[in-house]
N, C-alpha and C. Protein backbone atom coordinates (compact mmCIF):
# COMPACT_ATOMS: atom_id res chain seq x y z
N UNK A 1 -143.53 103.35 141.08
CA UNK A 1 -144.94 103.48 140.75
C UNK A 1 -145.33 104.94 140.54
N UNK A 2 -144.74 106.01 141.20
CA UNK A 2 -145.15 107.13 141.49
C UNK A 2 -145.02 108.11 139.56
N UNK A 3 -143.47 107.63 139.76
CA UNK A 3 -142.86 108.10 138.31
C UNK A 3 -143.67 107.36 136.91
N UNK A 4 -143.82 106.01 136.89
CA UNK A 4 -144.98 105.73 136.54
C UNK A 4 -146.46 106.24 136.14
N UNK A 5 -146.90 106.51 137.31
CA UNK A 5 -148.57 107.38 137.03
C UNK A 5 -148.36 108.63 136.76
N UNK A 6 -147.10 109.27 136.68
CA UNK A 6 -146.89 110.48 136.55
C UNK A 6 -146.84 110.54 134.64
N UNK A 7 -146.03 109.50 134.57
CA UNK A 7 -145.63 109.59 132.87
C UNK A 7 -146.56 109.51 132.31
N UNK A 8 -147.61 108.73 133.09
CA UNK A 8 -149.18 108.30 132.47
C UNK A 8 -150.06 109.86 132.04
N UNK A 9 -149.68 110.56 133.69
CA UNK A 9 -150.45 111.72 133.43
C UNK A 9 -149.89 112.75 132.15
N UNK A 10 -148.77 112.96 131.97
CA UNK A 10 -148.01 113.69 130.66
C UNK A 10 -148.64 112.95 129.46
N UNK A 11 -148.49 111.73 129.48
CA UNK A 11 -149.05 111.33 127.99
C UNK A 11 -150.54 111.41 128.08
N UNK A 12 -151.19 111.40 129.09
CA UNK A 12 -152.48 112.06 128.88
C UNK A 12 -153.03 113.55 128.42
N UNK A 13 -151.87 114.26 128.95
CA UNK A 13 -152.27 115.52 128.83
C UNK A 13 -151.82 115.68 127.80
N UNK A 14 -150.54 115.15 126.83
CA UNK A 14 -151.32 115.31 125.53
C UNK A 14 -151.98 115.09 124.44
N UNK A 15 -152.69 113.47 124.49
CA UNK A 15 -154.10 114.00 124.02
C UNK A 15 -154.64 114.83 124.35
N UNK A 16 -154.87 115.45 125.58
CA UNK A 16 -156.22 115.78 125.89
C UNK A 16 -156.26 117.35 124.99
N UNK A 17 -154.65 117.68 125.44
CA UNK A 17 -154.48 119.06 124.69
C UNK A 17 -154.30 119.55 123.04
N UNK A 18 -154.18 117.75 122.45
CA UNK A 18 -154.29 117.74 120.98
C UNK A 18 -155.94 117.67 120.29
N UNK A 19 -156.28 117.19 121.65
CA UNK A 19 -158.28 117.60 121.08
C UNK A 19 -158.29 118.48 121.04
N UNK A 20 -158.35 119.10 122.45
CA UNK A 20 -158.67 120.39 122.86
C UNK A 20 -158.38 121.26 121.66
N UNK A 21 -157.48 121.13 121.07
CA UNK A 21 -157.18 121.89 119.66
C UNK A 21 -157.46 121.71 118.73
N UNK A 22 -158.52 120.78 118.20
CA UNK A 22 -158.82 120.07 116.95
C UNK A 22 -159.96 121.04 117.34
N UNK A 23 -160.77 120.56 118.63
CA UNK A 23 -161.82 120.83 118.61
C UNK A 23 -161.91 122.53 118.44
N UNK A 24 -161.49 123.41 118.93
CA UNK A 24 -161.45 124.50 119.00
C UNK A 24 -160.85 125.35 117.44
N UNK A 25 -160.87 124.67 116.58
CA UNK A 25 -160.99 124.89 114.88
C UNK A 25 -160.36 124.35 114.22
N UNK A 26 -159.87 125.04 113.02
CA UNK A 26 -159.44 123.94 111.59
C UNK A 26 -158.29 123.45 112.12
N UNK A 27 -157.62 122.23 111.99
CA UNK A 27 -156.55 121.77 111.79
C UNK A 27 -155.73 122.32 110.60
N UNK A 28 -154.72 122.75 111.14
CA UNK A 28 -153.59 122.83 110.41
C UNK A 28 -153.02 121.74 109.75
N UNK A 29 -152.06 122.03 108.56
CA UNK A 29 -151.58 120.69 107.60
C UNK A 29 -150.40 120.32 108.82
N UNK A 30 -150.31 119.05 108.06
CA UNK A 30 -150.00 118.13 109.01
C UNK A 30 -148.61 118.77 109.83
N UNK A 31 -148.87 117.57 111.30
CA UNK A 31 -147.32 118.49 112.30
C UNK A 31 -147.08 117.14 112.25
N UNK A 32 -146.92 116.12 111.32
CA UNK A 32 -146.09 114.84 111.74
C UNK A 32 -144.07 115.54 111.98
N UNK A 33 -143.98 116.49 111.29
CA UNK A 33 -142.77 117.12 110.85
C UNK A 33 -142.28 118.46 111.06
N UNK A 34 -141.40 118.84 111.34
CA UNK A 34 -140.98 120.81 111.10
C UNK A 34 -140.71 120.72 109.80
N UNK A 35 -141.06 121.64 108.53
CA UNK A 35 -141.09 121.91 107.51
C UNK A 35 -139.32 122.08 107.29
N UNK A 36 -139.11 121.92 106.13
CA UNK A 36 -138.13 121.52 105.82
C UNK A 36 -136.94 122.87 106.00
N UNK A 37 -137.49 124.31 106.09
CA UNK A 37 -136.84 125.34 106.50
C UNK A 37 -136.50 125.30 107.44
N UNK A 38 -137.52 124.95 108.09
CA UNK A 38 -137.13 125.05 110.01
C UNK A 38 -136.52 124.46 110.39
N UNK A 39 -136.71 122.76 109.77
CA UNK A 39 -135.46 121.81 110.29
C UNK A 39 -133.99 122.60 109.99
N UNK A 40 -133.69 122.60 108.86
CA UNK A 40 -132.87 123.16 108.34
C UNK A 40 -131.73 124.35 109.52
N UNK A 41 -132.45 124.86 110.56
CA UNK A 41 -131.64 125.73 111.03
C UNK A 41 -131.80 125.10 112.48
N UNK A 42 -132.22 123.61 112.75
CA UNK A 42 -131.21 122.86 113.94
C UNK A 42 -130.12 122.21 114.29
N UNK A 43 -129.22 122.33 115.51
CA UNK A 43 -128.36 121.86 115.22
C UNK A 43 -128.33 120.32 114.57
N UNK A 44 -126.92 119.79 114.73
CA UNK A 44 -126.82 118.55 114.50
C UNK A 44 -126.75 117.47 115.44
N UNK A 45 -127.09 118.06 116.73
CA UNK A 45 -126.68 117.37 117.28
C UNK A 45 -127.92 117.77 118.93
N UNK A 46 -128.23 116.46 119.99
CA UNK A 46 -129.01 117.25 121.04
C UNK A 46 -128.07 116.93 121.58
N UNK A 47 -126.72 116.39 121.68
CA UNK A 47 -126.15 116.41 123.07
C UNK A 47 -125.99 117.55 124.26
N UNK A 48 -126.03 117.90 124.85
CA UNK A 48 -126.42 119.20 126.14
C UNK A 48 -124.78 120.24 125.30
N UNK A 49 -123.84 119.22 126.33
CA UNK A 49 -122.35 120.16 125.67
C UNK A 49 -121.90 120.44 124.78
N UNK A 50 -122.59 119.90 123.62
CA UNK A 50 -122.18 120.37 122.44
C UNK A 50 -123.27 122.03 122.04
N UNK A 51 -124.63 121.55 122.16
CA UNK A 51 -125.15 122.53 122.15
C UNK A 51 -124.98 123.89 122.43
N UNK A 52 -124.64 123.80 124.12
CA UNK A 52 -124.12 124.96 124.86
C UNK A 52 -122.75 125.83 124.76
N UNK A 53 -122.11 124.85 123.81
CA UNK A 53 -120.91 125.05 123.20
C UNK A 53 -121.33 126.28 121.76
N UNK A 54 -121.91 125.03 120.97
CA UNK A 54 -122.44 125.84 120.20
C UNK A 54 -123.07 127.57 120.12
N UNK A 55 -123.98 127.59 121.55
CA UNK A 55 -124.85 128.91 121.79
C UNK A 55 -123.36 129.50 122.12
N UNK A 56 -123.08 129.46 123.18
CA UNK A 56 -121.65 130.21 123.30
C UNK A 56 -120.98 131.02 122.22
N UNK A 57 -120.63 129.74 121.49
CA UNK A 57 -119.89 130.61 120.62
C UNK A 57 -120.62 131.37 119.33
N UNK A 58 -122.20 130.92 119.09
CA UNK A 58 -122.59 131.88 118.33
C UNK A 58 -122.85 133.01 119.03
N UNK A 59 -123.15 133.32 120.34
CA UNK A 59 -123.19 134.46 121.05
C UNK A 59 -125.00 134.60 121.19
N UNK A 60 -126.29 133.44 120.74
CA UNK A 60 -127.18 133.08 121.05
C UNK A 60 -127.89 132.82 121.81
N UNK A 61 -128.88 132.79 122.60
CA UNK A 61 -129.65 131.82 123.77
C UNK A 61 -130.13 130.54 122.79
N UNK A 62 -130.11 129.79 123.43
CA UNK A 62 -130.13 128.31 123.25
C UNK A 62 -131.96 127.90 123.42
N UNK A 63 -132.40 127.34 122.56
CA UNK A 63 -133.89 126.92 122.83
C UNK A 63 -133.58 125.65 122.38
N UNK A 64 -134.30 124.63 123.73
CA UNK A 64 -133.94 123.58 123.49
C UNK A 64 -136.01 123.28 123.38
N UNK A 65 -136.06 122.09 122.15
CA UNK A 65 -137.72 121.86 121.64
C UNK A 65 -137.76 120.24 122.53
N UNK A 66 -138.40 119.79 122.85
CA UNK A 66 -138.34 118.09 123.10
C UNK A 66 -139.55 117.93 122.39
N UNK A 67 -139.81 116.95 121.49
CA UNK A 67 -141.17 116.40 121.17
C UNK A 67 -140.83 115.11 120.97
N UNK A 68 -142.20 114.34 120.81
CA UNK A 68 -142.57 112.98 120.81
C UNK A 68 -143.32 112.41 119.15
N UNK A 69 -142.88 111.82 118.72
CA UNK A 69 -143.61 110.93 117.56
C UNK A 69 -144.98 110.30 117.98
N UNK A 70 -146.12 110.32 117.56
CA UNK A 70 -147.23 110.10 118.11
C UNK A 70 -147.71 111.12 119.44
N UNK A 71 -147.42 111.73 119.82
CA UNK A 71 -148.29 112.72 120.78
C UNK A 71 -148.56 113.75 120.36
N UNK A 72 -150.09 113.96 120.13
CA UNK A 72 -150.61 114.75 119.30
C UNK A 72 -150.54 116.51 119.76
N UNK A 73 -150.08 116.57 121.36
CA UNK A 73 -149.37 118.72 121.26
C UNK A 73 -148.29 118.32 120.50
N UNK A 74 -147.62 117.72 120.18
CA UNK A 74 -146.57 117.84 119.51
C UNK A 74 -146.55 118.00 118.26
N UNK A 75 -147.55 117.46 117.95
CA UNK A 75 -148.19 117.52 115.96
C UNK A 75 -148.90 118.72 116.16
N UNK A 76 -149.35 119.16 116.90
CA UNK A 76 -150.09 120.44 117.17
C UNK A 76 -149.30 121.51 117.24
N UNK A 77 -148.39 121.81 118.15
CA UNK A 77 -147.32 122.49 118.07
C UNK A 77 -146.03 122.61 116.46
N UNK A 78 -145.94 121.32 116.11
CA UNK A 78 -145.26 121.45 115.01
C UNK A 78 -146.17 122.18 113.40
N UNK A 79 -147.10 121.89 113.81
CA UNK A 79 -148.33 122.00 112.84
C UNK A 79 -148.46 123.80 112.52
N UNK A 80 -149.04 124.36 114.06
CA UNK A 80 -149.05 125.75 114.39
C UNK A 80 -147.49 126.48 113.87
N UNK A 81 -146.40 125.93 113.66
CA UNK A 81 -145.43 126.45 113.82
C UNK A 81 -145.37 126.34 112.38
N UNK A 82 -145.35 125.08 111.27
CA UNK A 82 -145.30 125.17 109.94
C UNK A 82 -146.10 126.14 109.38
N UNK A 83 -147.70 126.10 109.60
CA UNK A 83 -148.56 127.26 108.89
C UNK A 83 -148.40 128.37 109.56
N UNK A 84 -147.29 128.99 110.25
CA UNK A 84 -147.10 130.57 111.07
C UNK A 84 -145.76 131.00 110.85
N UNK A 85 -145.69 132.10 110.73
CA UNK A 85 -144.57 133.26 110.46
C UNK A 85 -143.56 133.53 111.52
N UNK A 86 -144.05 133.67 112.92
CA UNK A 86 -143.59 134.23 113.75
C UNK A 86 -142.38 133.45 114.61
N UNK A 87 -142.66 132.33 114.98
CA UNK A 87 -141.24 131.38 114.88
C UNK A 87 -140.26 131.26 114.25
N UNK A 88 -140.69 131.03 112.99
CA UNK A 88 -139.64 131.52 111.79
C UNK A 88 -139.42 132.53 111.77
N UNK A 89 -139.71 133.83 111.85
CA UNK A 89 -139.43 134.76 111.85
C UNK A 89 -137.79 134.80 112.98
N UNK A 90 -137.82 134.41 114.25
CA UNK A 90 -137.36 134.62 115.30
C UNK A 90 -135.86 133.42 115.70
N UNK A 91 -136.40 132.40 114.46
CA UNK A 91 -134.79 131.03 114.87
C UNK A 91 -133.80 132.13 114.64
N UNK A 92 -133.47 132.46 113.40
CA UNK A 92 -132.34 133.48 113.29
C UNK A 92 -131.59 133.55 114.38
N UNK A 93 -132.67 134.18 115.49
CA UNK A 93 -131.98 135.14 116.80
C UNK A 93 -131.13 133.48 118.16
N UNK A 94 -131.37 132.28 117.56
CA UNK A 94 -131.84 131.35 118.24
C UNK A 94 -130.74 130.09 118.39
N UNK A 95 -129.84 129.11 118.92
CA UNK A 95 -128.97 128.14 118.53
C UNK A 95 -130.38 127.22 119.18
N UNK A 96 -130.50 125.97 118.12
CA UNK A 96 -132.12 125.47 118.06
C UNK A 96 -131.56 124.07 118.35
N UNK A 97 -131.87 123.70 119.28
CA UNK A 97 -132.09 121.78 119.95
C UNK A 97 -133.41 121.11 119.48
N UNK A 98 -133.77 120.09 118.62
CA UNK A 98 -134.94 119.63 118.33
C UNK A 98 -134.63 118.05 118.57
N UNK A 99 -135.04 117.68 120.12
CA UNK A 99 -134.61 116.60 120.81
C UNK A 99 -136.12 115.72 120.63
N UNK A 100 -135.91 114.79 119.93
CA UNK A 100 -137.57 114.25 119.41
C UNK A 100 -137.41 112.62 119.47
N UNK A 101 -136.02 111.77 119.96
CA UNK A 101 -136.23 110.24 120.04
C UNK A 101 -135.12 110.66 121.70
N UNK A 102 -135.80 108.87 122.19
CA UNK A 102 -135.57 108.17 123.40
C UNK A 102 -134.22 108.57 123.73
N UNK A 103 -133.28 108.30 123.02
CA UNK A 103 -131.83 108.76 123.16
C UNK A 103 -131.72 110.24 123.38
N UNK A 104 -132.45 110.97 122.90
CA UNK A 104 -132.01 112.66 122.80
C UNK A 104 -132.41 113.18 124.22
N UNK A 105 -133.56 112.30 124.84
CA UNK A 105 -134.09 113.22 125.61
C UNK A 105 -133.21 113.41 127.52
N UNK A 106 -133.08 111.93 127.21
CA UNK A 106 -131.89 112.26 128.23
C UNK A 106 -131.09 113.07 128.89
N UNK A 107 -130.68 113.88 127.41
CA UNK A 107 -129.62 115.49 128.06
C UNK A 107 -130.21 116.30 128.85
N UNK A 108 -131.42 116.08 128.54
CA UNK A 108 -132.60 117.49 129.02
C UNK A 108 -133.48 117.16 130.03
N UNK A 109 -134.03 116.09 130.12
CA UNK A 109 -135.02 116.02 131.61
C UNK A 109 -134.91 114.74 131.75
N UNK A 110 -135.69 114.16 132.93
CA UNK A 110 -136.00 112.99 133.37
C UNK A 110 -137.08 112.39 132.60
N UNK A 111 -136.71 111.05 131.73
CA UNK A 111 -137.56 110.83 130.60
C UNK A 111 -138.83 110.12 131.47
N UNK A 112 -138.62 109.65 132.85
CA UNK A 112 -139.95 109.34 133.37
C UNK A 112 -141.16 110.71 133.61
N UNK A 113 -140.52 111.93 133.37
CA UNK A 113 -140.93 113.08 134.17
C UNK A 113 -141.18 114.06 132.99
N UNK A 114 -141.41 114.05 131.41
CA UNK A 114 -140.90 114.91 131.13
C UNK A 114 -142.02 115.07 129.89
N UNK A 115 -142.67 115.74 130.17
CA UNK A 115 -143.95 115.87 129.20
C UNK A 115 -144.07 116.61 128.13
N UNK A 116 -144.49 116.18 127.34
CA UNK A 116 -144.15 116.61 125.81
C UNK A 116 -144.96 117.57 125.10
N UNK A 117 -144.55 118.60 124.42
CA UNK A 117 -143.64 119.00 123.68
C UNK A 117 -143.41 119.66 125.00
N UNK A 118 -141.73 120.37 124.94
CA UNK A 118 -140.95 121.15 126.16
C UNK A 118 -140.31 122.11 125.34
N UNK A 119 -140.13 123.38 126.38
CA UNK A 119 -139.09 124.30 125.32
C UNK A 119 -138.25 124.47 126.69
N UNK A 120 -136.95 124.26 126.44
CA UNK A 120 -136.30 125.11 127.46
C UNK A 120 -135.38 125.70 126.93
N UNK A 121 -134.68 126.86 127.79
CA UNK A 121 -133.73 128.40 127.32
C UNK A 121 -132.65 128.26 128.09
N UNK A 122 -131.73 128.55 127.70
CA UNK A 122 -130.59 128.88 127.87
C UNK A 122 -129.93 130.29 127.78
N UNK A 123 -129.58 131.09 128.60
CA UNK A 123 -128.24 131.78 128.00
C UNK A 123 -127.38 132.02 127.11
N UNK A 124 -126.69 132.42 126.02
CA UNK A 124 -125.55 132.23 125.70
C UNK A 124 -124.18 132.04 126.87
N UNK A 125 -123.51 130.95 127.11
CA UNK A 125 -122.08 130.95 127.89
C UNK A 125 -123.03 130.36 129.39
N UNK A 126 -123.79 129.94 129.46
CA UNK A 126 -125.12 130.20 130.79
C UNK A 126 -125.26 129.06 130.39
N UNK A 127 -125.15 127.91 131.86
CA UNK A 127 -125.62 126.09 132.21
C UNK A 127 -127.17 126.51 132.97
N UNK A 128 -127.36 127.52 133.29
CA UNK A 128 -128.90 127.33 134.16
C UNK A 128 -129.82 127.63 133.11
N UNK A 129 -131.37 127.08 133.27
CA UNK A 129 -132.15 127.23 132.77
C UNK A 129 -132.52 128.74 133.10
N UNK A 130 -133.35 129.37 132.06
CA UNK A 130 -133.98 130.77 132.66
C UNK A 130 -134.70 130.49 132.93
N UNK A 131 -135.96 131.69 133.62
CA UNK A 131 -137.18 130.96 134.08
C UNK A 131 -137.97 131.55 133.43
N UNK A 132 -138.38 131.22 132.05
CA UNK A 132 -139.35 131.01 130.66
C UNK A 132 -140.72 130.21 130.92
N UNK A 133 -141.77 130.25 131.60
CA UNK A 133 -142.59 129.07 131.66
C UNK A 133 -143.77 129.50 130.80
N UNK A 134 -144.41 128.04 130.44
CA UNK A 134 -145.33 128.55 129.70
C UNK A 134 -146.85 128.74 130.88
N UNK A 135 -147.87 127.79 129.82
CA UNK A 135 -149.35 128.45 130.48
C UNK A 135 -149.79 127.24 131.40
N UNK A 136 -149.19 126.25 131.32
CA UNK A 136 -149.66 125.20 132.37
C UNK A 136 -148.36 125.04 133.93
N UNK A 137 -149.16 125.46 134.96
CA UNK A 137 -148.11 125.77 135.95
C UNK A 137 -148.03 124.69 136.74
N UNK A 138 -148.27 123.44 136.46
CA UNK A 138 -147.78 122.18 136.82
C UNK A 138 -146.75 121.69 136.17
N UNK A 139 -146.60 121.64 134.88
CA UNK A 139 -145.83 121.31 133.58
C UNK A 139 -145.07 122.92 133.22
N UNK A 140 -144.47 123.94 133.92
CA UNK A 140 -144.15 124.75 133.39
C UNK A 140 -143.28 125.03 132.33
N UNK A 141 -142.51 124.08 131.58
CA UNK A 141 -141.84 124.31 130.61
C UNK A 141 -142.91 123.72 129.02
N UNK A 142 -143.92 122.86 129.39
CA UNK A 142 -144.88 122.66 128.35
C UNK A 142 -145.72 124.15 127.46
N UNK A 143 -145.43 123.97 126.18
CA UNK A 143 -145.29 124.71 125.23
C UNK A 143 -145.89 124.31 124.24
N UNK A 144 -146.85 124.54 123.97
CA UNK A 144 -148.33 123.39 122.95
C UNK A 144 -148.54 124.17 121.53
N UNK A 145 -148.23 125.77 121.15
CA UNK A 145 -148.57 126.06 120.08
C UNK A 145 -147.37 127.63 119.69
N UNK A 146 -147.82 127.77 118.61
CA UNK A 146 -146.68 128.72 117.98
C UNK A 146 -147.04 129.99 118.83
N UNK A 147 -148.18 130.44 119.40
CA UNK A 147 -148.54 131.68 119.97
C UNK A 147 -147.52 131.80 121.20
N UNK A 148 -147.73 130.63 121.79
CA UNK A 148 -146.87 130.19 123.27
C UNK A 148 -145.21 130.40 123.48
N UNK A 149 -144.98 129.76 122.06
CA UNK A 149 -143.74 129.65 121.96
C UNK A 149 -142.75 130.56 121.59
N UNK A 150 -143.62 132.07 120.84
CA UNK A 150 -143.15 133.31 120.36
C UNK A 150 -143.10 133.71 121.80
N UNK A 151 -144.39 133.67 122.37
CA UNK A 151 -143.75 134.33 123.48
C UNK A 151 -142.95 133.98 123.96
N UNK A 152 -142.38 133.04 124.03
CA UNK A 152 -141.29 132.37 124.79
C UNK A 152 -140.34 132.86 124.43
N UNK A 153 -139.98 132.93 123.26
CA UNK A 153 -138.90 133.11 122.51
C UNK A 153 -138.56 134.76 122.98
N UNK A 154 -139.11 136.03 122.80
CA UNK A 154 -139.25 136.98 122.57
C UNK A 154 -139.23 137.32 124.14
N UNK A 155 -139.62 136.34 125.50
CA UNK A 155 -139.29 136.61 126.40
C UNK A 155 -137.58 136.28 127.01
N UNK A 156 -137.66 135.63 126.06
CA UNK A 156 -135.82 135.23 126.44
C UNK A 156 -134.90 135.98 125.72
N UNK A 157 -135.12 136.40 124.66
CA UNK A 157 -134.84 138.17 124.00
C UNK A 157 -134.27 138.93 124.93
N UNK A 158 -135.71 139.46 125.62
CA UNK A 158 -135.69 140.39 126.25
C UNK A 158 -134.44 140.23 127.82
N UNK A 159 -134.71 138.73 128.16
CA UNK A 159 -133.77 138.61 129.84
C UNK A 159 -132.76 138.49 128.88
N UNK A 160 -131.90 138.04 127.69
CA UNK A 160 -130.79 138.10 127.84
C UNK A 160 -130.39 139.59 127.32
N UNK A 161 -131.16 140.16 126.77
CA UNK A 161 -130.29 141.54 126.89
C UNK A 161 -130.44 142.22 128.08
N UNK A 162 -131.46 141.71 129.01
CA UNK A 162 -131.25 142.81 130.09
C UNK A 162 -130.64 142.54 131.04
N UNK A 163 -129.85 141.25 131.18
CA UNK A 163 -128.51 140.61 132.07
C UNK A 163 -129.55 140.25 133.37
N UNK A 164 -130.74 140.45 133.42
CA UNK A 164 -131.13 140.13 134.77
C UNK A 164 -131.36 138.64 134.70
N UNK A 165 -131.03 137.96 136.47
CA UNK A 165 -130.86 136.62 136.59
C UNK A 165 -131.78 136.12 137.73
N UNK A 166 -132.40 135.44 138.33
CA UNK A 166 -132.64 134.51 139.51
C UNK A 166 -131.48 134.03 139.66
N UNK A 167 -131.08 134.62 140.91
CA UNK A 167 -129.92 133.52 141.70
C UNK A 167 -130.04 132.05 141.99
N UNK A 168 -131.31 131.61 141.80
CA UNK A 168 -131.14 130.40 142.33
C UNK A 168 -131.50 129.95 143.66
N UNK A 169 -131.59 130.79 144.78
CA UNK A 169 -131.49 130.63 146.18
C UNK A 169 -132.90 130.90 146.77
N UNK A 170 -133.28 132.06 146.46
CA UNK A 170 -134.12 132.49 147.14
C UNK A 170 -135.50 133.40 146.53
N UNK A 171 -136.63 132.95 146.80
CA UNK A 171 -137.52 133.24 146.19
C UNK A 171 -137.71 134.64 146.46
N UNK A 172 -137.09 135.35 147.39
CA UNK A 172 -137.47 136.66 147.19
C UNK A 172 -136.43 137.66 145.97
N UNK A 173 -135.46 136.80 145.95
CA UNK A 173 -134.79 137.05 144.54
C UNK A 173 -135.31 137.04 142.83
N UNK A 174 -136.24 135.87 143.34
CA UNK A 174 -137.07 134.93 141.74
C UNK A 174 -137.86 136.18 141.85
N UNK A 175 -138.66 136.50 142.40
CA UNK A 175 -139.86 137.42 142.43
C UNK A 175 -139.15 139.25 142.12
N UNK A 176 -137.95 139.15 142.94
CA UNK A 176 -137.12 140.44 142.36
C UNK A 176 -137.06 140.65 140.30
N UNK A 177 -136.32 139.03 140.12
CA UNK A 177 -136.09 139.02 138.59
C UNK A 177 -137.28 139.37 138.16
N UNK A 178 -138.05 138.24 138.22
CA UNK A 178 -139.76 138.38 137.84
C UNK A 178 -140.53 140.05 137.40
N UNK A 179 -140.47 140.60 138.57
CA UNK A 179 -141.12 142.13 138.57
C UNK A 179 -139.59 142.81 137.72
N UNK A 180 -138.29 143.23 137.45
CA UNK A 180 -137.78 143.72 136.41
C UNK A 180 -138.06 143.13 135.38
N UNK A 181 -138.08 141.69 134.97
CA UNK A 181 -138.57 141.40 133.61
C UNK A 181 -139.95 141.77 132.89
N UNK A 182 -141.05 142.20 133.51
CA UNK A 182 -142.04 142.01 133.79
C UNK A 182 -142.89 140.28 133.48
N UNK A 183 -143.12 139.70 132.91
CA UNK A 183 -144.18 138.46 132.62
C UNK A 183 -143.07 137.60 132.61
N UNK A 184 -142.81 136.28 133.65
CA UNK A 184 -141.86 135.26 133.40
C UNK A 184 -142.73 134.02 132.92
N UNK A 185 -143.72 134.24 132.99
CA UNK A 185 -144.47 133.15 132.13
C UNK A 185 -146.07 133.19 131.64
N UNK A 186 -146.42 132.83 130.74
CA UNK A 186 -147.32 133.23 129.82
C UNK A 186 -148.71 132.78 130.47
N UNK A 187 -148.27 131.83 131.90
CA UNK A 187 -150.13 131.48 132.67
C UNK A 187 -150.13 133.01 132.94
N UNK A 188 -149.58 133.81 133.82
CA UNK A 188 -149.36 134.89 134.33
C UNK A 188 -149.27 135.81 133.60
N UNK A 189 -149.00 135.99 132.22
CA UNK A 189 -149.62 136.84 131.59
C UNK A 189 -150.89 137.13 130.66
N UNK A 190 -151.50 135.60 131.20
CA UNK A 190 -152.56 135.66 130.18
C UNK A 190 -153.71 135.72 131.39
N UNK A 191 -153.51 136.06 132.65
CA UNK A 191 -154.59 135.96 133.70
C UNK A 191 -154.78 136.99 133.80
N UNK A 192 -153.63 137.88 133.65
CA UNK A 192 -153.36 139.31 133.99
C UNK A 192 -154.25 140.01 133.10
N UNK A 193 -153.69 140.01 131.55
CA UNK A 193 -154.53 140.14 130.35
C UNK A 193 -156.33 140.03 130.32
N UNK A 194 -156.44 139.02 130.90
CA UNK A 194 -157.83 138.64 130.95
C UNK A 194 -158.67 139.34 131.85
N UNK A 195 -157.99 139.49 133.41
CA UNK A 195 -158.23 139.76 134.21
C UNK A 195 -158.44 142.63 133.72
N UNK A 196 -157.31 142.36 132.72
CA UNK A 196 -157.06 144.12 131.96
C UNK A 196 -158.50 143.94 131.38
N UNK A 197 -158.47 142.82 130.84
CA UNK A 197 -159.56 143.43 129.56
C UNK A 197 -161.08 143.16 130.06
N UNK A 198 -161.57 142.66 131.14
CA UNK A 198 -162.75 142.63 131.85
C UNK A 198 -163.01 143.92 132.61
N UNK A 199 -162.01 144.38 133.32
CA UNK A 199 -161.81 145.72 133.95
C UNK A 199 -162.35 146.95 132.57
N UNK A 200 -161.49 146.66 131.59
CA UNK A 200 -161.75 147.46 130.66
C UNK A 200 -163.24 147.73 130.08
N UNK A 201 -163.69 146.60 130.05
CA UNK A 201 -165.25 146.01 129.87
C UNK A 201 -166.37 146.94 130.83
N UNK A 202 -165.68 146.54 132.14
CA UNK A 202 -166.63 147.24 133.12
C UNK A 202 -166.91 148.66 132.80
N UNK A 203 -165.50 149.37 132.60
CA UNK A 203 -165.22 150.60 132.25
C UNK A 203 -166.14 151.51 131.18
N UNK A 204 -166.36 150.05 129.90
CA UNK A 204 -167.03 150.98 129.06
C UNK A 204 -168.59 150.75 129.17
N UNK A 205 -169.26 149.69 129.79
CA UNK A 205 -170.29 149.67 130.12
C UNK A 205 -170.63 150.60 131.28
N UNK A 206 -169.78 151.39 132.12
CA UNK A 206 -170.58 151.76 133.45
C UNK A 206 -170.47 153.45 132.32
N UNK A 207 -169.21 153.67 131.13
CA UNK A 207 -169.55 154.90 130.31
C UNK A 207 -170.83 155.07 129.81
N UNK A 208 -171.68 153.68 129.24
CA UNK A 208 -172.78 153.55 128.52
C UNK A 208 -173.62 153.62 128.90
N UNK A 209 -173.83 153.67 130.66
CA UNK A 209 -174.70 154.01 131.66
C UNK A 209 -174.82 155.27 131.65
N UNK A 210 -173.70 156.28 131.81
CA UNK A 210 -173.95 157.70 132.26
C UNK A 210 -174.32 158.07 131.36
C-alpha cells in the first residue's frame, strides 16, 4: 500500500509540475518527443551494463534520462530541451541513456518509486551514482526543464574532472565532497542565489538612503 500511494504521489507531481509550467508562460512546441538530433546521439540500448560499458570505454560520464509517455514534466522537459541550445550544446561531452518504456526502467530505479522525468550520472569506469540532485529535495534526482538539467550536466563536468568522490559512508565525508565541489544540487543553489541577490538588494537600497 505504502509503495502504492507513493507512485500516486510521483504521478501527481507531475501534473502538478506540467501546469505549473504552462501556467507560468508560452508553451513550447510539442515535448511528445526529443527532436530528431538529440535522439540521434542515444545509445541503443538502456540496459545498465551495456551502458556503463559503453561510458567506459568512450572515456564519458554517463547521463542516464527516465521519462514517461503521458506525464506532462516529461513533455515539459523534452519540450524545454527541443526549443534550447544548451543541452545540445553539452551531449557531445555525454554517453546518453533515454530510458522512456516499462521494460527500460527497471535498470535504473524501483518502478514503484521512481518519479518522472529522472536524470542520473555516472562516472566514466564508476557503478555509483554521483551526487547530482536537482531542485526538489524529496525527489532528488527529478529534473523538469532544460535550465535544471544544464546544470546538471555541467555539474558532473566539473566532479569528474576534479576526481572528487563521496565515499559512501559517512556524511561528514558527503558534506567534505559537497564544500570542494561547491553546489551538489541545484535546490541549494538556487536558495543560496536567492538568498545573494536579496542581500544585494538590501545593499543598494540602504546606498539610496545615504
Amino acid at each position: 500500500m505504502k509503495g502504492v500511494a507513493r507512485s500516486l504521489t510521483t504521478c501527481l507531481l507531475c501534473v502538478l509540475v506540467g501546469l505549473a509550467e504552462l501556467a507560468g508562460g508560452e508553451r513550447p512546441a510539442s515535448g511528445d518527443a526529443f527532436d530528431a538530433d538529440i535522439a540521434d546521439q542515444f545509445l541503443g540500448t538502456a540496459k545498465k551494463a551495456a551502458a556503463l560499458r559503453a561510458a567506459r570505454r568512450r572515456g564519458t560520464p554517463l547521463m542516464v534520462l527516465l521519462t514517461q509517455d503521458g506525464c506532462g514534466a516529461c513533455q515539459w522537459l523534452k519540450a524545454t530541451i527541443n526549443n534550447g541550445t544548451a543541452v545540445r550544446s553539452l551531449l557531445p561531452s555525454f554517453t546518453v541513456v533515454h530510458a522512456h518504456k516499462l521494460g527500460q526502467w527497471k535498470h535504473w530505479c524501483d518502478e514503484s518509486d521512481c518519479p518522472m522525468p529522472q536524470a542520473l550520472w555516472f562516472a566514466p569506469g564508476e557503478r555509483d551514482r554521483l551526487l547530482v540532485h536537482g531542485t526538489n529535495s524529496e525527489f532528488p534526482h527529478f529534473f523538469h526543464d532544460e535550465e535544471t538539467l544544464e546544470w546538471g550536466m555541467r555539474k558532473v563536468l566539473e566532479i569528474v574532472a576534479s576526481g572528487e568522490r563521496w565515499d559512501g559512508h559517512t556524511e561528514t565525508s558527503r558534506q567534505q565532497a559537497m564544500e570542494k565541489l561547491g553546489w551538489a544540487s541545484a535546490e541549494s543553489k538556487n536558495n543560496v542565489e536567492s538568498a545573494e541577490h536579496g542581500a544585494e538588494g538590501e545593499r543598494e537600497a540602504e546606498g539610496r538612503e545615504l
